[in-house]
C-alpha atoms as a PDB file:
ATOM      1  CA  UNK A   1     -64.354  53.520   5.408  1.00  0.00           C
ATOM      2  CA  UNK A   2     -64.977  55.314   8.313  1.00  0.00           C
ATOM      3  CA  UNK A   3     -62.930  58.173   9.305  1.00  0.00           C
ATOM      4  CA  UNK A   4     -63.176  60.248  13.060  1.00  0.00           C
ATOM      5  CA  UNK A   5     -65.300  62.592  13.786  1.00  0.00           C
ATOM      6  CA  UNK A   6     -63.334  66.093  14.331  1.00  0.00           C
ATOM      7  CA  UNK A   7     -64.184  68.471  16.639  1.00  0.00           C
ATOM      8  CA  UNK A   8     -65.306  70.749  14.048  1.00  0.00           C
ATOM      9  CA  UNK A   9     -65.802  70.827  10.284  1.00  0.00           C
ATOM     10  CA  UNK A  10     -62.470  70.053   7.529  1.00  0.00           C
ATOM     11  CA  UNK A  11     -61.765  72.562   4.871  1.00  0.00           C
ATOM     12  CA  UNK A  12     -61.176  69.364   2.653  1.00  0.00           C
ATOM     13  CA  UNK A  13     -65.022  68.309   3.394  1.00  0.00           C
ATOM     14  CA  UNK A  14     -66.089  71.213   0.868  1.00  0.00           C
ATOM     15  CA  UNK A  15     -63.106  70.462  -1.844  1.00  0.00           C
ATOM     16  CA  UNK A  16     -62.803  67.814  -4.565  1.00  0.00           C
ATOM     17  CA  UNK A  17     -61.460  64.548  -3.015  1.00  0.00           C
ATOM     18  CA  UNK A  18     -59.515  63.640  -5.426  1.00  0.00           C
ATOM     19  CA  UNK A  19     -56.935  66.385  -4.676  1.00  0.00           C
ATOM     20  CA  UNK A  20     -55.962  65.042  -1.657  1.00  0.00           C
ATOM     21  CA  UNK A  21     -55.052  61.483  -2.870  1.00  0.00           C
ATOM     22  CA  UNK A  22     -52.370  61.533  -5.553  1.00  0.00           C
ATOM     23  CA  UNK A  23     -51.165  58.318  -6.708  1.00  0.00           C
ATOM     24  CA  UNK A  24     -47.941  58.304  -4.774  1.00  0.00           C
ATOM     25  CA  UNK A  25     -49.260  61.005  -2.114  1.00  0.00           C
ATOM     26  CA  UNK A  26     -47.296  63.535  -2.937  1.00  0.00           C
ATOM     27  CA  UNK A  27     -48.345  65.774  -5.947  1.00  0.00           C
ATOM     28  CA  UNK A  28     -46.834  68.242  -7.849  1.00  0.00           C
ATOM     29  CA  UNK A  29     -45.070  71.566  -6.305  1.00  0.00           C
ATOM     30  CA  UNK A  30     -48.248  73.321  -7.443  1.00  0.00           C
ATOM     31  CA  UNK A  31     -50.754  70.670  -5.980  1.00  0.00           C
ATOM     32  CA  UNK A  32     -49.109  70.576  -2.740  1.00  0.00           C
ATOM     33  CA  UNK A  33     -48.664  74.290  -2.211  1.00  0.00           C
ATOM     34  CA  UNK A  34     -52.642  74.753  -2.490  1.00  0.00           C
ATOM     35  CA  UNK A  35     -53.274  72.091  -0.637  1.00  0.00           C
ATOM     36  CA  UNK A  36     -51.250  73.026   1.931  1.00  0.00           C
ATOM     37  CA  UNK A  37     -53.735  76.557   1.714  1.00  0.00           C
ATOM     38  CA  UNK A  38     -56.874  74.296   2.289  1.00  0.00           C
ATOM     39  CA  UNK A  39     -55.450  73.229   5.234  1.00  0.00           C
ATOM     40  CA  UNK A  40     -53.465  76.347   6.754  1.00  0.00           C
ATOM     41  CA  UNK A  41     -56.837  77.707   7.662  1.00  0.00           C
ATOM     42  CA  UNK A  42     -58.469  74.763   9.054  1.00  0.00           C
ATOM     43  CA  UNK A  43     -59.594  74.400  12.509  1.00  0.00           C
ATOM     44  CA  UNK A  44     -59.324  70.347  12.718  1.00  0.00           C
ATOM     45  CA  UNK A  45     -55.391  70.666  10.958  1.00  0.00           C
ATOM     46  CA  UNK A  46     -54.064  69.436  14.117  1.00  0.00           C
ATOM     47  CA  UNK A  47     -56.419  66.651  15.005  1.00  0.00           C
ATOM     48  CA  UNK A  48     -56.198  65.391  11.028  1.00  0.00           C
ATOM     49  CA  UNK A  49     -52.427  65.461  11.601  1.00  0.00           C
ATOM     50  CA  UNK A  50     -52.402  63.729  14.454  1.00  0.00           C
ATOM     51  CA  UNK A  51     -54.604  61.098  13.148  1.00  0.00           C
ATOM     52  CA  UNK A  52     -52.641  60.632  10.038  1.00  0.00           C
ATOM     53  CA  UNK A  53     -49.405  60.288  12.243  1.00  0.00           C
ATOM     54  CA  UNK A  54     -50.553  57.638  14.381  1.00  0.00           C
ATOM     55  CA  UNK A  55     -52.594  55.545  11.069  1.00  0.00           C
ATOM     56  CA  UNK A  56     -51.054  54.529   8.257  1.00  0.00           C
ATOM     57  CA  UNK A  57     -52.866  57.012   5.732  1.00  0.00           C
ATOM     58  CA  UNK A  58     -52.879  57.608   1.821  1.00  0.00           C
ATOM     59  CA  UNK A  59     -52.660  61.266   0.447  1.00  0.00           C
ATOM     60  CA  UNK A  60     -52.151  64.801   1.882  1.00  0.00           C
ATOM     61  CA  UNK A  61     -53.623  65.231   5.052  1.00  0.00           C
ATOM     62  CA  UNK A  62     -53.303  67.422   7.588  1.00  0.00           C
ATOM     63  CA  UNK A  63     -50.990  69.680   5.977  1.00  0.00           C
ATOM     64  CA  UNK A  64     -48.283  67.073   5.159  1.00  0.00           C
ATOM     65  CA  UNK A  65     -47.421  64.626   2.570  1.00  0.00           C
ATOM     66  CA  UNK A  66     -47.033  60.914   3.062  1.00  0.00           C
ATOM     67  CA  UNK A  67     -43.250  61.119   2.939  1.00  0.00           C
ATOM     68  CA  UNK A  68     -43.377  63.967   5.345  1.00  0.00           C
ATOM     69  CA  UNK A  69     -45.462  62.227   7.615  1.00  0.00           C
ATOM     70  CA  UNK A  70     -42.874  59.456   7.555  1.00  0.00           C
ATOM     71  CA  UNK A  71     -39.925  61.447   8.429  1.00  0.00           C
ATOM     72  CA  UNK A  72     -41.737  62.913  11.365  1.00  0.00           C
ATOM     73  CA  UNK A  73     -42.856  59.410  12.848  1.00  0.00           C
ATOM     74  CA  UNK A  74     -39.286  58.895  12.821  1.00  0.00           C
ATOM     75  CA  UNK A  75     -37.668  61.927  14.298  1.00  0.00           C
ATOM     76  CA  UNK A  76     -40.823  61.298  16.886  1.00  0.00           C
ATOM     77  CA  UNK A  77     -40.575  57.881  17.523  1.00  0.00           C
ATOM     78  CA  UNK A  78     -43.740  57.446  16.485  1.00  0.00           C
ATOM     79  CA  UNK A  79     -44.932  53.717  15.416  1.00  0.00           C
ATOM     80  CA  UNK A  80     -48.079  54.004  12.994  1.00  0.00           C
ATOM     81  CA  UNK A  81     -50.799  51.695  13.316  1.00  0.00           C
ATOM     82  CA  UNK A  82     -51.840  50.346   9.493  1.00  0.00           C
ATOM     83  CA  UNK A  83     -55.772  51.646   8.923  1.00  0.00           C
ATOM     84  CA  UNK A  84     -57.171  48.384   8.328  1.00  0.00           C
ATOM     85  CA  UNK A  85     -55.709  46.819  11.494  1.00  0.00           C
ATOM     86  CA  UNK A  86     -57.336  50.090  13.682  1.00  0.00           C
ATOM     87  CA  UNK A  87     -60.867  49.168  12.274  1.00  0.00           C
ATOM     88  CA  UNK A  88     -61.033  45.557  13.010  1.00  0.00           C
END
């Protein structure tokens, strides 16, 4: 899959993968909270968060769980695009 390039380097390129894709996206309270400290320093947090806001995206990314993610595309407005459909 390809992702975008950021305009700089992800914390999350140098930690296991695997943390940031739970099976339901969410993780435990302990999970989340440290990787919520990957990304807190991160200079491409933003751009990641925008991404996953606009594309339908599995896991933790940019600083925010799937369901949190969802409840911000709605207080936004915003309509997510599903992954596969942006690729084709």
């Amino acid at each position: 899959m390809n992702y975008p390039e950021w305009n700089g380097t992800p914390n999350c390129r140098s930690a296991d993968p695997e943390a940031f894709f739970t099976a339901d996206g969410s993780g435990t309270y302990t999970e989340v909270i440290a990787l919520k400290r990957v990304c807190g320093s991160c200079e491409v947090q933003k751009q990641c968060l925008d991404y996953a806001l606009k594309h339908e995206v599995s896991g933790f990314w940019g600083g925010t769980t799937e369901s949190q993610r969802r409840k911000t595309r709605e207080q936004l407005g915003i309509k997510s695009i599903p992954l596969y459909l942006s690729y084709s």
